[in-house]
Structure formats: structure tokens, C-alpha cells
N, C-alpha and C. Protein backbone atom coordinates (compact mmCIF):
# COMPACT_ATOMS: atom_id res chain seq x y z
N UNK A 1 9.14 19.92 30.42
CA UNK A 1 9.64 19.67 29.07
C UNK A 1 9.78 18.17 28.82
N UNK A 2 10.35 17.57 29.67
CA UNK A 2 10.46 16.18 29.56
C UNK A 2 9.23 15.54 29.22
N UNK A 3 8.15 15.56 30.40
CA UNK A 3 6.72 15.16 29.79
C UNK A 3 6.09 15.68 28.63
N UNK A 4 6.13 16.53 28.01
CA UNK A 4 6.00 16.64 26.85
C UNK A 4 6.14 16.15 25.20
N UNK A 5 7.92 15.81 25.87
CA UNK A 5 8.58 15.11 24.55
C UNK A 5 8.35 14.09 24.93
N UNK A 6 7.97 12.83 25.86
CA UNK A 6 7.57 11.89 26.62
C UNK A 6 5.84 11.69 25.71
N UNK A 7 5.36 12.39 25.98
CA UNK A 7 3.70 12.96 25.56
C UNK A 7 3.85 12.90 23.51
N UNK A 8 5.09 13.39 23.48
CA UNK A 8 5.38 13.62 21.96
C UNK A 8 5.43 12.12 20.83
N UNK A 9 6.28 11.99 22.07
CA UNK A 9 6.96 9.96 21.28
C UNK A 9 5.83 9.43 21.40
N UNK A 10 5.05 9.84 22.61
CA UNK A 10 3.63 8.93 22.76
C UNK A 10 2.88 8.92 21.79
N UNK A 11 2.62 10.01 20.74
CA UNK A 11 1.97 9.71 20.42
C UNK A 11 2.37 9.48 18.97
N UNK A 12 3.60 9.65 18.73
CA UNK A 12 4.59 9.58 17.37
C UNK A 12 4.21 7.61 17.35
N UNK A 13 4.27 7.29 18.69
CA UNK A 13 4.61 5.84 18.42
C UNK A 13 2.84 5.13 18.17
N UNK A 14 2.10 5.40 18.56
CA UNK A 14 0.77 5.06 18.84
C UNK A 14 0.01 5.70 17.06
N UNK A 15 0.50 6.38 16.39
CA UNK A 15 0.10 6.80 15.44
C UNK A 15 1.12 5.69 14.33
N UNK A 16 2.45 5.47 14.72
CA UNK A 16 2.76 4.33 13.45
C UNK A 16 2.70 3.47 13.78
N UNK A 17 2.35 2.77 15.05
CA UNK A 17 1.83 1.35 15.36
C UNK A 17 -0.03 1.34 14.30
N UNK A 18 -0.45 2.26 14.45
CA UNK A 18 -1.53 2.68 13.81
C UNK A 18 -1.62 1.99 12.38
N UNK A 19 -0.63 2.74 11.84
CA UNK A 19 -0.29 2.80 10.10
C UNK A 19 -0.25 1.49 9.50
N UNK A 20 0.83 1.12 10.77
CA UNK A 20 1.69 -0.57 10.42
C UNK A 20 0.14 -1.32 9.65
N UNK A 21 0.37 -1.84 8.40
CA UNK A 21 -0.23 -2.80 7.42
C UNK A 21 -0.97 -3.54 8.35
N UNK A 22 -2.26 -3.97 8.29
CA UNK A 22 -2.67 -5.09 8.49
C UNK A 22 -2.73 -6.03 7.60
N UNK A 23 -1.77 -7.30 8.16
CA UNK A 23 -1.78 -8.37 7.48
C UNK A 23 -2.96 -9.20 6.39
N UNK A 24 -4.27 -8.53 6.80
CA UNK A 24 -5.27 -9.62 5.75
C UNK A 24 -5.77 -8.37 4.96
N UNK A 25 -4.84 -7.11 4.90
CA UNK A 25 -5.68 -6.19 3.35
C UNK A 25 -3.99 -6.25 2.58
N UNK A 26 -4.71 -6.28 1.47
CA UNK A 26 -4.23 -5.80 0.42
C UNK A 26 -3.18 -4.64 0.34
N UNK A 27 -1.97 -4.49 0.32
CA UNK A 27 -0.55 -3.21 0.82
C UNK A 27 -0.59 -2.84 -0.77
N UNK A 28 -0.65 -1.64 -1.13
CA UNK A 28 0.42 -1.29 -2.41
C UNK A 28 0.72 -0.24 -2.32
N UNK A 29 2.78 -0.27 -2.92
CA UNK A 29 3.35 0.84 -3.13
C UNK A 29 3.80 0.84 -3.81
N UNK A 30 3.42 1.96 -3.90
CA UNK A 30 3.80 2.90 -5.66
C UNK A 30 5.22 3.03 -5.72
N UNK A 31 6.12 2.37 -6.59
CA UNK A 31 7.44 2.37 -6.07
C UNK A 31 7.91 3.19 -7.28
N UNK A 32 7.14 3.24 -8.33
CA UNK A 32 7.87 4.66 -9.54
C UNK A 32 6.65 5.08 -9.87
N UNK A 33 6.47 6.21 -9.32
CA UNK A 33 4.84 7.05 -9.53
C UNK A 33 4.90 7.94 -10.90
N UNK A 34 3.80 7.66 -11.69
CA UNK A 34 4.32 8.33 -13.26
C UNK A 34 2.90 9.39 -13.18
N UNK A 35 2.60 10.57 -14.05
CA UNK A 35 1.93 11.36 -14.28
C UNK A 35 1.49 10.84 -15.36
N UNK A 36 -0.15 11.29 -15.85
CA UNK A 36 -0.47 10.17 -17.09
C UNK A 36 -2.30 11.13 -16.87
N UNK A 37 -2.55 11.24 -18.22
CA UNK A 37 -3.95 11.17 -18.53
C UNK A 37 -4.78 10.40 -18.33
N UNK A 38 -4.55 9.25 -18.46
CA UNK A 38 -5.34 7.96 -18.58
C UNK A 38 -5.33 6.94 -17.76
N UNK A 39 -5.69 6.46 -16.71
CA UNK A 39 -5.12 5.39 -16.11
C UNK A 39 -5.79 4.01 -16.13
N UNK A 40 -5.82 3.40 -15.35
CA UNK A 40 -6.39 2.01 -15.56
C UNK A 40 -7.90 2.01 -14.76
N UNK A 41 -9.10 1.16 -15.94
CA UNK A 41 -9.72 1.47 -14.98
C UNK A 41 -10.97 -0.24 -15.16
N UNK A 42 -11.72 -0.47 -14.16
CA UNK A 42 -12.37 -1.83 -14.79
C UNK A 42 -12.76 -1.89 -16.11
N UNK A 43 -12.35 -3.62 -16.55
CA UNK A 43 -12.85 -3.42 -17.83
C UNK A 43 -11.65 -3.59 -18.87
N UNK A 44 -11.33 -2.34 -18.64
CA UNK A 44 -9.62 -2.48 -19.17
C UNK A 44 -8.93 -3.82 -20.17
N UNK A 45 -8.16 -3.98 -21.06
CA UNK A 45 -7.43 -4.73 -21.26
C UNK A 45 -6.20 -4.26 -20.94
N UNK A 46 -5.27 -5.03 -19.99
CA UNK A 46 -3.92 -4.38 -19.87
C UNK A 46 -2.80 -5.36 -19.90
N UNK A 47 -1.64 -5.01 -20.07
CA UNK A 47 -0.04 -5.66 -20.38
C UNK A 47 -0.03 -5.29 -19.19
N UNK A 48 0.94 -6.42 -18.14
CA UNK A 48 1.64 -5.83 -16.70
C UNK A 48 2.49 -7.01 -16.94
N UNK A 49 3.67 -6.53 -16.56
CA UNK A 49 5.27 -7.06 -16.61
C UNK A 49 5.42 -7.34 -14.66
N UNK A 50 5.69 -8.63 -14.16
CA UNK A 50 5.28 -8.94 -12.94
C UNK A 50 6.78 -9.65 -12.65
N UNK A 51 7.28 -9.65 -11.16
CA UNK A 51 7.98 -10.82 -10.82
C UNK A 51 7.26 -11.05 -9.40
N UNK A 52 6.62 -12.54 -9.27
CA UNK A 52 5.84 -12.61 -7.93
C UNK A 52 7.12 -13.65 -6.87
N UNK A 53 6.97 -13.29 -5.64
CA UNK A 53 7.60 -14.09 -4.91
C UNK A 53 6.90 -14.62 -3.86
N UNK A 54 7.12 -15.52 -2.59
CA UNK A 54 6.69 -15.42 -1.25
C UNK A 54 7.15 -14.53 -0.46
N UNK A 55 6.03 -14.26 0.55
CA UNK A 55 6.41 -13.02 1.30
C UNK A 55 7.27 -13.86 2.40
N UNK A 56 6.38 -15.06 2.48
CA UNK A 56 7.92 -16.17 3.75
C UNK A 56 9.52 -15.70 3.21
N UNK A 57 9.22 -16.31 2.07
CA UNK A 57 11.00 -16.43 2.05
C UNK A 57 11.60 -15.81 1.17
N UNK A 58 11.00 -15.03 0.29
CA UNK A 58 11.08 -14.13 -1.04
C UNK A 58 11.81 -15.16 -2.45
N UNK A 59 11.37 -16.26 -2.08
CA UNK A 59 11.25 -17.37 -3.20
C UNK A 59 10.60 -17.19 -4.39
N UNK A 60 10.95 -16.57 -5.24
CA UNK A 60 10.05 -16.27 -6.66
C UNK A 60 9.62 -17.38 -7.45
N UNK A 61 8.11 -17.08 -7.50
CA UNK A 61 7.53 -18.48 -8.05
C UNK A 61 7.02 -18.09 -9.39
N UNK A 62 7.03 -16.81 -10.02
CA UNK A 62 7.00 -16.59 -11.30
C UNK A 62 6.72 -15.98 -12.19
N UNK A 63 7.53 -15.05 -13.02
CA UNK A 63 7.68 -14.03 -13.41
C UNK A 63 7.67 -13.77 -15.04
N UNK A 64 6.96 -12.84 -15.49
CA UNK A 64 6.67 -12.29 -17.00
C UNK A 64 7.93 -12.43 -17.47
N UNK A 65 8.47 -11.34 -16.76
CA UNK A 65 9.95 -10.87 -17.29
C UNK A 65 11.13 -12.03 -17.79
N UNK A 66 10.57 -13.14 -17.26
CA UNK A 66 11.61 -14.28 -17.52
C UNK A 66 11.40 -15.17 -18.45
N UNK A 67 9.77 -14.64 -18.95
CA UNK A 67 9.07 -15.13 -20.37
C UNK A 67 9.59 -13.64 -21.61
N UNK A 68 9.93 -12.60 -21.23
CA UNK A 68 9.72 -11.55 -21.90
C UNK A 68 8.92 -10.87 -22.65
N UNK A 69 7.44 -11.53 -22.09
CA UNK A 69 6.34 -10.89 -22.82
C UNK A 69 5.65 -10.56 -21.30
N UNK A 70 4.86 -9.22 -21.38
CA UNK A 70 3.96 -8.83 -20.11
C UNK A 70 2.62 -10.06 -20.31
N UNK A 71 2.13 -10.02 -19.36
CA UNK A 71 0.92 -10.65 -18.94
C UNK A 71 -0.06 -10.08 -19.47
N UNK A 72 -1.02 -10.48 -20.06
CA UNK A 72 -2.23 -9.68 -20.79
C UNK A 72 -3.47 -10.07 -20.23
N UNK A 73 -4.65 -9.51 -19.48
CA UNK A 73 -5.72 -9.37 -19.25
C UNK A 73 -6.93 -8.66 -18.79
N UNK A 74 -8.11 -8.69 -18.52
CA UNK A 74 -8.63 -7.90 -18.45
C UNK A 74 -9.55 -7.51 -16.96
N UNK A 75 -8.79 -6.21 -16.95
CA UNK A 75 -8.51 -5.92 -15.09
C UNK A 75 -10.34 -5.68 -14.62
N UNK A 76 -10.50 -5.90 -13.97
CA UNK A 76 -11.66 -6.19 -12.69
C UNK A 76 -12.40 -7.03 -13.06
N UNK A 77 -11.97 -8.12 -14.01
CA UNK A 77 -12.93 -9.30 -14.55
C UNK A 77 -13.39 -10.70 -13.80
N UNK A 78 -12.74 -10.59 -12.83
CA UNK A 78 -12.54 -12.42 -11.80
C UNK A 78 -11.53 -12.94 -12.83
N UNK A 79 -10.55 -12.37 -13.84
CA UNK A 79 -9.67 -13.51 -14.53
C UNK A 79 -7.90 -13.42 -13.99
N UNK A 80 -8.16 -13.05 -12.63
CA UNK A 80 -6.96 -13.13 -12.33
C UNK A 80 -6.94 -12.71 -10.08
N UNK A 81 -6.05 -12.89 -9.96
CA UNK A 81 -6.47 -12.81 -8.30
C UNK A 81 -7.06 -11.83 -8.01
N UNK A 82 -7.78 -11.59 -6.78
CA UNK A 82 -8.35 -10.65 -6.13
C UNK A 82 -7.76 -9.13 -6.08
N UNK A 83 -6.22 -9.39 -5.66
CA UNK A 83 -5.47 -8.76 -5.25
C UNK A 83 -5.05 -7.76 -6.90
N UNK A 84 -4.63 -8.50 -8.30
CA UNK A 84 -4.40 -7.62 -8.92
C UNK A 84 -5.27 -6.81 -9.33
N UNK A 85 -7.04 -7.60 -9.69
CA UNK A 85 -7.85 -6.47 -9.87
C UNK A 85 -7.99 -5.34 -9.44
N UNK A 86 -7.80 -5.56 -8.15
CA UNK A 86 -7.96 -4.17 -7.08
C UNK A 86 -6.76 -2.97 -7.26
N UNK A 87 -5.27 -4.42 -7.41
CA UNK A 87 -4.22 -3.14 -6.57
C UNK A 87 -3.98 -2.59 -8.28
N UNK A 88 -4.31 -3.33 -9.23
CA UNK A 88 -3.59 -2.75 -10.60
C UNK A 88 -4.49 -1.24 -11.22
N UNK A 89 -5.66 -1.00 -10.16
CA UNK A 89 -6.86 -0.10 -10.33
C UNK A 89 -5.85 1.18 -10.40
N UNK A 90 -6.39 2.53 -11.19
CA UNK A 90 -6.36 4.02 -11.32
C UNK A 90 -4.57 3.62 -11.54
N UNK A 91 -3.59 2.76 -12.38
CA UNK A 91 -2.42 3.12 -12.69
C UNK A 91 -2.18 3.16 -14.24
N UNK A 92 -0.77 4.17 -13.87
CA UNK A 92 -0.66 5.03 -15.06
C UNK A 92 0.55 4.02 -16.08
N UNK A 93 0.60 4.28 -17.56
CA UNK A 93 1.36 3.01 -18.27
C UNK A 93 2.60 4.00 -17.91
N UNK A 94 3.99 2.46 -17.39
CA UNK A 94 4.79 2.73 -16.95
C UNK A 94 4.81 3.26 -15.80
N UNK A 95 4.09 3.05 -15.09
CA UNK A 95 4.05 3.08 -13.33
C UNK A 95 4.63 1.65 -12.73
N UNK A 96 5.35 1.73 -11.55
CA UNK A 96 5.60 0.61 -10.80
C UNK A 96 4.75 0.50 -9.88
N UNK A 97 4.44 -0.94 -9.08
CA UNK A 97 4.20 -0.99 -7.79
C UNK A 97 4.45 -2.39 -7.66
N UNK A 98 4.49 -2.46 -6.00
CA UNK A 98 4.62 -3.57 -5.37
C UNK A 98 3.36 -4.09 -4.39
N UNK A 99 2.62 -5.46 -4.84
CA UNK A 99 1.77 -5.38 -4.33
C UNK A 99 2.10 -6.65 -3.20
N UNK A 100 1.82 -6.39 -1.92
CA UNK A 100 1.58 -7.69 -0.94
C UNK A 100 0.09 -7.86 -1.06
N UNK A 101 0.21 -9.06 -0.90
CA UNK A 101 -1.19 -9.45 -1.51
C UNK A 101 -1.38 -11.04 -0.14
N UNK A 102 -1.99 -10.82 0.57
CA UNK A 102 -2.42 -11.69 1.72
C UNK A 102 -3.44 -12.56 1.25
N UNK A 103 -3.45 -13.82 1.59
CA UNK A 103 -3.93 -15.27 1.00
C UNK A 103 -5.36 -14.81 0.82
N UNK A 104 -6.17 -14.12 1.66
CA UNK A 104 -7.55 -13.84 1.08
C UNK A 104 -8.08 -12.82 0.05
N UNK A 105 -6.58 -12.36 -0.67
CA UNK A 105 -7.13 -11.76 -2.06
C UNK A 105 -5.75 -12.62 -3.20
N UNK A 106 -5.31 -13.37 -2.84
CA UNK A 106 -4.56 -14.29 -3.45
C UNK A 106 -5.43 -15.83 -3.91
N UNK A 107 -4.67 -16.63 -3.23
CA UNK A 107 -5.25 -18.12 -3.69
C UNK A 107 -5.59 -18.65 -2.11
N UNK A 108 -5.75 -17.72 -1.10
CA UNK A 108 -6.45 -18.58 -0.24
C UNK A 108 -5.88 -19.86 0.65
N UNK A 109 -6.19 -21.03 0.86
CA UNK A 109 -6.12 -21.84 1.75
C UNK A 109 -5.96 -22.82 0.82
N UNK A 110 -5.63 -22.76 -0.52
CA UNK A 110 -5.12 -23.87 -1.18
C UNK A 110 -3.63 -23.43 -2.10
N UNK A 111 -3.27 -24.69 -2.06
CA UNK A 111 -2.10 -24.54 -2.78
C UNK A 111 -1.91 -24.50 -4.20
N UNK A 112 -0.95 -23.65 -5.04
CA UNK A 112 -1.18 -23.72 -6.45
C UNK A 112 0.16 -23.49 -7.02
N UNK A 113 0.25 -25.07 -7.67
CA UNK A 113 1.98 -24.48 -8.45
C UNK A 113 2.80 -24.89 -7.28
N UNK A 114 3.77 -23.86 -6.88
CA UNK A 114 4.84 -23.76 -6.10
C UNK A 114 4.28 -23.00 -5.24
N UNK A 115 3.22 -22.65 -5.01
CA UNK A 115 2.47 -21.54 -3.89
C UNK A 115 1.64 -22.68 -3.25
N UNK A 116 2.72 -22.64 -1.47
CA UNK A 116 1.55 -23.16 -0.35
C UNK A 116 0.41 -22.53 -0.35
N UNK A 117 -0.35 -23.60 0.14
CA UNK A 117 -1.44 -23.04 0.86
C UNK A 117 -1.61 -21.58 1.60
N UNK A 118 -2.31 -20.74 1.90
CA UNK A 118 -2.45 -19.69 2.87
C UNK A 118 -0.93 -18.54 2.60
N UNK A 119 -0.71 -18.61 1.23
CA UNK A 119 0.86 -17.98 1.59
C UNK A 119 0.55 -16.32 1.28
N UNK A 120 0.79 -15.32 1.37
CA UNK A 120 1.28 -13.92 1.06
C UNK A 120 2.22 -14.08 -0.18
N UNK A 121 1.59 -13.36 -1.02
CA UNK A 121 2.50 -12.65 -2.36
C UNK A 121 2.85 -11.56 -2.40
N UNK A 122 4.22 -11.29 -2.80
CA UNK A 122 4.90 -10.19 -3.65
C UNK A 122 4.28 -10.25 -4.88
N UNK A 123 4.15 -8.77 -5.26
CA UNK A 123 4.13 -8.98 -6.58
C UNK A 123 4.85 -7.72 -7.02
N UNK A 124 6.02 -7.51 -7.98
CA UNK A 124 6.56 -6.40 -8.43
C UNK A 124 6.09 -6.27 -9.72
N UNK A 125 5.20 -5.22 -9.78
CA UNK A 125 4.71 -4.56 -11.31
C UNK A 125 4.76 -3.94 -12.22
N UNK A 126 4.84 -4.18 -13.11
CA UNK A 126 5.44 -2.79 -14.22
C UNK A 126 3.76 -2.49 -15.37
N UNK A 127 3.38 -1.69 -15.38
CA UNK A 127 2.26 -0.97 -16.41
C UNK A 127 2.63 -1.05 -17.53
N UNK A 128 2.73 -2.03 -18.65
CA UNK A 128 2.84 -1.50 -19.77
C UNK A 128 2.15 -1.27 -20.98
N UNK A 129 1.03 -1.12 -21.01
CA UNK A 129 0.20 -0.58 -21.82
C UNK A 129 -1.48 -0.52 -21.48
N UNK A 130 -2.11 -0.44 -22.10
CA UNK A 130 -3.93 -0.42 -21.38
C UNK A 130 -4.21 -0.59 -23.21
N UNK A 131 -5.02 -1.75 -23.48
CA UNK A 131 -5.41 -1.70 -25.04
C UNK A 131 -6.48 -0.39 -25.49
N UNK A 132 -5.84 -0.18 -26.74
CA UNK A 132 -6.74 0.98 -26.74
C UNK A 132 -6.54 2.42 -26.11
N UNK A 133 -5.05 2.53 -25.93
CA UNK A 133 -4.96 3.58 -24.81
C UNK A 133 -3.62 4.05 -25.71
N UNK A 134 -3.02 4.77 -26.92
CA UNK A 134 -1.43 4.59 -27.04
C UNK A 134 -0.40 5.10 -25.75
N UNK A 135 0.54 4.19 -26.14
CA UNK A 135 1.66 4.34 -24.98
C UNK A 135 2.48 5.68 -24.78
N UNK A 136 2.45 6.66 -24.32
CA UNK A 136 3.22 8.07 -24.06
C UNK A 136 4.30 8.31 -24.78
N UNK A 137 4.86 8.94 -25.20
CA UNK A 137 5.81 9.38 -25.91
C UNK A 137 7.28 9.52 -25.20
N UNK A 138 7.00 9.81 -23.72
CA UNK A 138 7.80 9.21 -22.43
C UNK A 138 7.02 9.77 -21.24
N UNK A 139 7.69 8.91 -20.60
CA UNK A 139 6.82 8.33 -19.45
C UNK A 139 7.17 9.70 -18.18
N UNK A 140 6.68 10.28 -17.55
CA UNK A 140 7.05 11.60 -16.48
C UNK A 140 6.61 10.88 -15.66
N UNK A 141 7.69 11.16 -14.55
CA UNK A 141 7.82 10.44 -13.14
C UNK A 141 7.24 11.70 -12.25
N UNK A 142 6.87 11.17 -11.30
CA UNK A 142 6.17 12.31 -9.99
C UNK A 142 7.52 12.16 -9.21
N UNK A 143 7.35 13.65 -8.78
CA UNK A 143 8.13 13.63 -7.50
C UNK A 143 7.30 13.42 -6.12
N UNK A 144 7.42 12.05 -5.66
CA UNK A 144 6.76 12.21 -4.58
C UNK A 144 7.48 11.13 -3.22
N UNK A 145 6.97 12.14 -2.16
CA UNK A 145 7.74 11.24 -0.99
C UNK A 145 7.18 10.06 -0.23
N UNK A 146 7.87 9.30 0.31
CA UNK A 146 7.16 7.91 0.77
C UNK A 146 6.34 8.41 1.88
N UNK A 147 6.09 9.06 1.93
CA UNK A 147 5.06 9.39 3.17
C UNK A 147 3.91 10.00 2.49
N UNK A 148 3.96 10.77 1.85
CA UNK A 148 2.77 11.49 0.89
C UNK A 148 2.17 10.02 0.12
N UNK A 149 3.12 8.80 -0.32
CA UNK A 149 2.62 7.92 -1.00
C UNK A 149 1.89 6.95 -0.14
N UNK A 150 2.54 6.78 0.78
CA UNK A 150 1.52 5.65 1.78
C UNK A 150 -0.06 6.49 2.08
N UNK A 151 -0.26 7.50 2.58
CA UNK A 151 -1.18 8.00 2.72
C UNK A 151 -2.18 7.75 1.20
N UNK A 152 -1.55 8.21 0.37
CA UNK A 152 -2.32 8.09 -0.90
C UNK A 152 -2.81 6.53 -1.45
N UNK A 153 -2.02 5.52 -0.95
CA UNK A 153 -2.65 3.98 -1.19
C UNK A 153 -2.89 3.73 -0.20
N UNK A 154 -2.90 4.13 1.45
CA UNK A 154 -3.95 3.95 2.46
C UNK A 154 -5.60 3.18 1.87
N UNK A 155 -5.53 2.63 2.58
CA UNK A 155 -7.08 1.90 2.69
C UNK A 155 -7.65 3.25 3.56
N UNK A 156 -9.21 3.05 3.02
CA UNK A 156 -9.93 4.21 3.95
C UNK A 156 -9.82 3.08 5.42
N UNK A 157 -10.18 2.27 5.40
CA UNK A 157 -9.95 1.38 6.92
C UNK A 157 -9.03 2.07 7.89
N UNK A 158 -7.71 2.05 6.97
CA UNK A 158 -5.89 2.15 7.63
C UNK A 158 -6.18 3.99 8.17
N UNK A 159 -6.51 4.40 7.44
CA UNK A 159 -6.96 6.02 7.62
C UNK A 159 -7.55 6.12 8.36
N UNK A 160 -8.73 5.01 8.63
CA UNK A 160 -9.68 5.52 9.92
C UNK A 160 -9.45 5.38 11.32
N UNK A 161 -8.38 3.96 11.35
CA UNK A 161 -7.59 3.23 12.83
C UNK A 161 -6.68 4.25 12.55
N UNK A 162 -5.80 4.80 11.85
CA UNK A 162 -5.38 5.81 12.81
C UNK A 162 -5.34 7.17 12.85
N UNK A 163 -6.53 7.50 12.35
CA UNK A 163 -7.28 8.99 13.26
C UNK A 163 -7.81 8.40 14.40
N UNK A 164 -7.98 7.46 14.31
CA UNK A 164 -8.80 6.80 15.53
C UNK A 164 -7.46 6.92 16.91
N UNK A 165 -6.64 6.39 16.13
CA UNK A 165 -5.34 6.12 17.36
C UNK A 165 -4.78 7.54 17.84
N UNK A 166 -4.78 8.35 16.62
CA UNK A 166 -4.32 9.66 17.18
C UNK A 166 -5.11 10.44 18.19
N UNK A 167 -6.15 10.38 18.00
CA UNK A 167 -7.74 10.74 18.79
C UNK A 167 -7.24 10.06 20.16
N UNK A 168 -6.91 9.28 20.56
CA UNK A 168 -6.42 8.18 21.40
C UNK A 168 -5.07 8.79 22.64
N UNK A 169 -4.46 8.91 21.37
CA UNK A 169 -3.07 9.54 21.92
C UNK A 169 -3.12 11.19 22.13
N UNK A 170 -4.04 11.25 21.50
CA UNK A 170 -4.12 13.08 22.42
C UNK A 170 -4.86 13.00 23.53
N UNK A 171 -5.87 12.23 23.53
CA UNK A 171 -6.64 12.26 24.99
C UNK A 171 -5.51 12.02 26.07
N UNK A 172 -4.59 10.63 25.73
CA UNK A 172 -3.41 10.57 26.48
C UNK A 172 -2.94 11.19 27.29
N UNK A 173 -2.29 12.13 25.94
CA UNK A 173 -1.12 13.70 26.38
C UNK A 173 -2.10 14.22 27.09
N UNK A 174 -3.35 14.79 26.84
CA UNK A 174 -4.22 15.77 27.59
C UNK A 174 -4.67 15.04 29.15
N UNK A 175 -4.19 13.90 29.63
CA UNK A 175 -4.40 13.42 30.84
C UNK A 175 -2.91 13.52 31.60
N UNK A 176 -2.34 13.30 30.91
CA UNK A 176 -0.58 13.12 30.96
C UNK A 176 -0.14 14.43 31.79
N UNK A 177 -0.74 15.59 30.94
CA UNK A 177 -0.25 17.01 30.84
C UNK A 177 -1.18 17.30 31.94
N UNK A 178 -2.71 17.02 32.10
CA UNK A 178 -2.69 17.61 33.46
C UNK A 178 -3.25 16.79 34.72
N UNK A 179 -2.32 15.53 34.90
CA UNK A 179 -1.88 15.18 35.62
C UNK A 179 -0.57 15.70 36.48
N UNK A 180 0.65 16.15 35.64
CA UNK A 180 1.67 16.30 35.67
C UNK A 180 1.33 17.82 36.57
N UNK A 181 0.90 18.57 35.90
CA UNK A 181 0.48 20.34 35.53
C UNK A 181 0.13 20.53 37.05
N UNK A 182 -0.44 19.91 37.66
CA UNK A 182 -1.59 20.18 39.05
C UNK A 182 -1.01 20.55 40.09
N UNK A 183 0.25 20.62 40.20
CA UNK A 183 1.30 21.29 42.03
C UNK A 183 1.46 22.92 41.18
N UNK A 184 1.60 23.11 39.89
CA UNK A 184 1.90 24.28 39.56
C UNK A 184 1.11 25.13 39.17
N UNK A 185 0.89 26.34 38.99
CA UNK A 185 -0.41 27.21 38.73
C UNK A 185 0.58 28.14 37.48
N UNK A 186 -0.01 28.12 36.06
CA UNK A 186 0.65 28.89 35.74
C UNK A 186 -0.05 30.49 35.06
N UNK A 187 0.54 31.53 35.81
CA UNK A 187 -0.11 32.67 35.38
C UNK A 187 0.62 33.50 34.46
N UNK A 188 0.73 33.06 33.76
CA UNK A 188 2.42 34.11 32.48
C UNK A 188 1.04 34.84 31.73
N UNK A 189 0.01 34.43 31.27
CA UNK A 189 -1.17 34.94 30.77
C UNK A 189 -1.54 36.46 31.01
């Protein structure tokens, strides 16, 4: 029994070492998941209500909300970082997310503004409109759990390292188990 639950953690731990973000993609979570007909898609003109910070020190370098007008542009165009084209893709108006956004879908190896060189962004998002799209009559929230949600903004990459790792960690247990198994013969069968 012991090797088992031993065999268990093994592979509980080897599957969220797995998960854990890699630092140079793009993270987003859906932090108020809304139900919606329509979502965002290239092309797009859209309103997004933002507060960005550093991921060093959570130093906010600058935010819509403190202008009180959303940000207006047009999503998968090159007119804005790497990172929002991508992470602001398939969301619904009045959806949240939070995007980390790592210097190679940010600004890179130069500095801009109050943003070092090479830095990681926060970005906290709010959806508020798509031109051409009217705004809902109210907004329906999903019920959904943080585990169902990471899977769902998974990178196919993040998905593949760890089926890969789990694949990994069962071979493990299955060496573990009959290593252990071999003084005993069991006939309950």
C-alpha cells in the first residue's frame, strides 16, 4: 500500500511539474468566463478595458481604466503586442482574463516607457464590446472550475509535455510496482 500511494504522489507530482507554465509562452486565464454567441475573432474591432503591470514587481505601468475609456483596436492586425492578438482571440464581451505575456510576445529586449527591457507583463482584461457586434442585454457567467479552465487555455504544446510526463510516470509506477511485487506471488485470481 505504501508503494502505491508513493507510486500515486509520483505521479500526481510529475504531471503538475508538467502543467507548471513555461516561462517564454504566452499564460491566459480566464478569470470571469461569460457564455456569448459571438466572440472575438481576427480582424475584429474591439474595446478592452486593461490594467498592465510587471510580472517582477507588480508595478503597474498602465492602465485604460485610469483613462476611463477602453482601448480600441483591431485584434490580429500587428497594431498592438503579440501577446494581445493572440490571448484576446475566441473572447466573449464582458469576459475577463489575465494575460502573462513573456518579453517575446511583448516588447522583447527593448525598453519602452516604464517597461525594462526583456520584462514579463500582466495584463488584466475586461471585453467590452467587438464593433459591429451589439453588447448583450446581460452578460451570463459560466460556471466553471479552475482546473476545467487551465486545460481549456492550455497551449496544445503544455498538453502534449504533459501526456508526455504522465506516459513517463506510469512507466515509473509500472517499474516501481514490479520491482517491489517480485518476493510475492499473488494468486487471489
Amino acid at each position: 500500500m505504501r508503494n502505491f500511494l508513493f507510486s500515486l504522489s509520483l505521479v500526481a507530482s510529475v504531471t503538475l511539474g508538467a502543467l507548471a507554465s513555461d516561462p517564454s509562452e504566452l499564460k491566459i486565464d480566464v478569470t470571469l468566463p461569460v457564455e456569448c454567441d459571438r466572440k472575438t475573432q481576427k480582424g475584429d474591432t474591439i474595446q478592452v478595458h486593461y490594467r498592465g503591470t510587471l510580472a517582477s514587481n507588480g508595478n503597474k505601468f498602465d492602465a485604460s481604466y485610469d483613462r476611463g475609456t477602453p482601448f480600441s483596436f483591431s485584434l490580429g492586425g500587428g497594431q498592438v503586442i503579440k501577446g494581445w492578438d493572440q490571448g484576446l482571440l475566441d473572447m466573449c464581451i464582458g469576459e475577463k482574463r489575465t494575460l502573462t505575456v513573456p518579453p517575446e510576445f511583448g516588447y522583447g529586449n527593448r525598453a519602452v516607457g516604464p517597461i525594462p527591457a526583456g520584462s514579463t507583463l500582466v495584463f488584466e482584461t475586461e471585453l467590452m464590446g467587438i464593433r459591429g457586434v451589439p453588447n448583450p442585454e446581460s452578460i451570463v457567467t459560466k460556471a466553471s472550475s479552475s482546473a476545467s479552465s487551465a486545460f481549456e487555455t492550455a497551449s496544445p504544446k503544455v498538453v502534449e509535455r504533459a501526456a508526455s510526463k504522465i506516459e513517463e510516470a506510469a512507466e515509473a509506477v509500472k517499474t516501481i510496482i514490479a520491482d517491489t511485487d517480485d518476493a510475492q506471488e499473488h494468486n487471489e485470481l
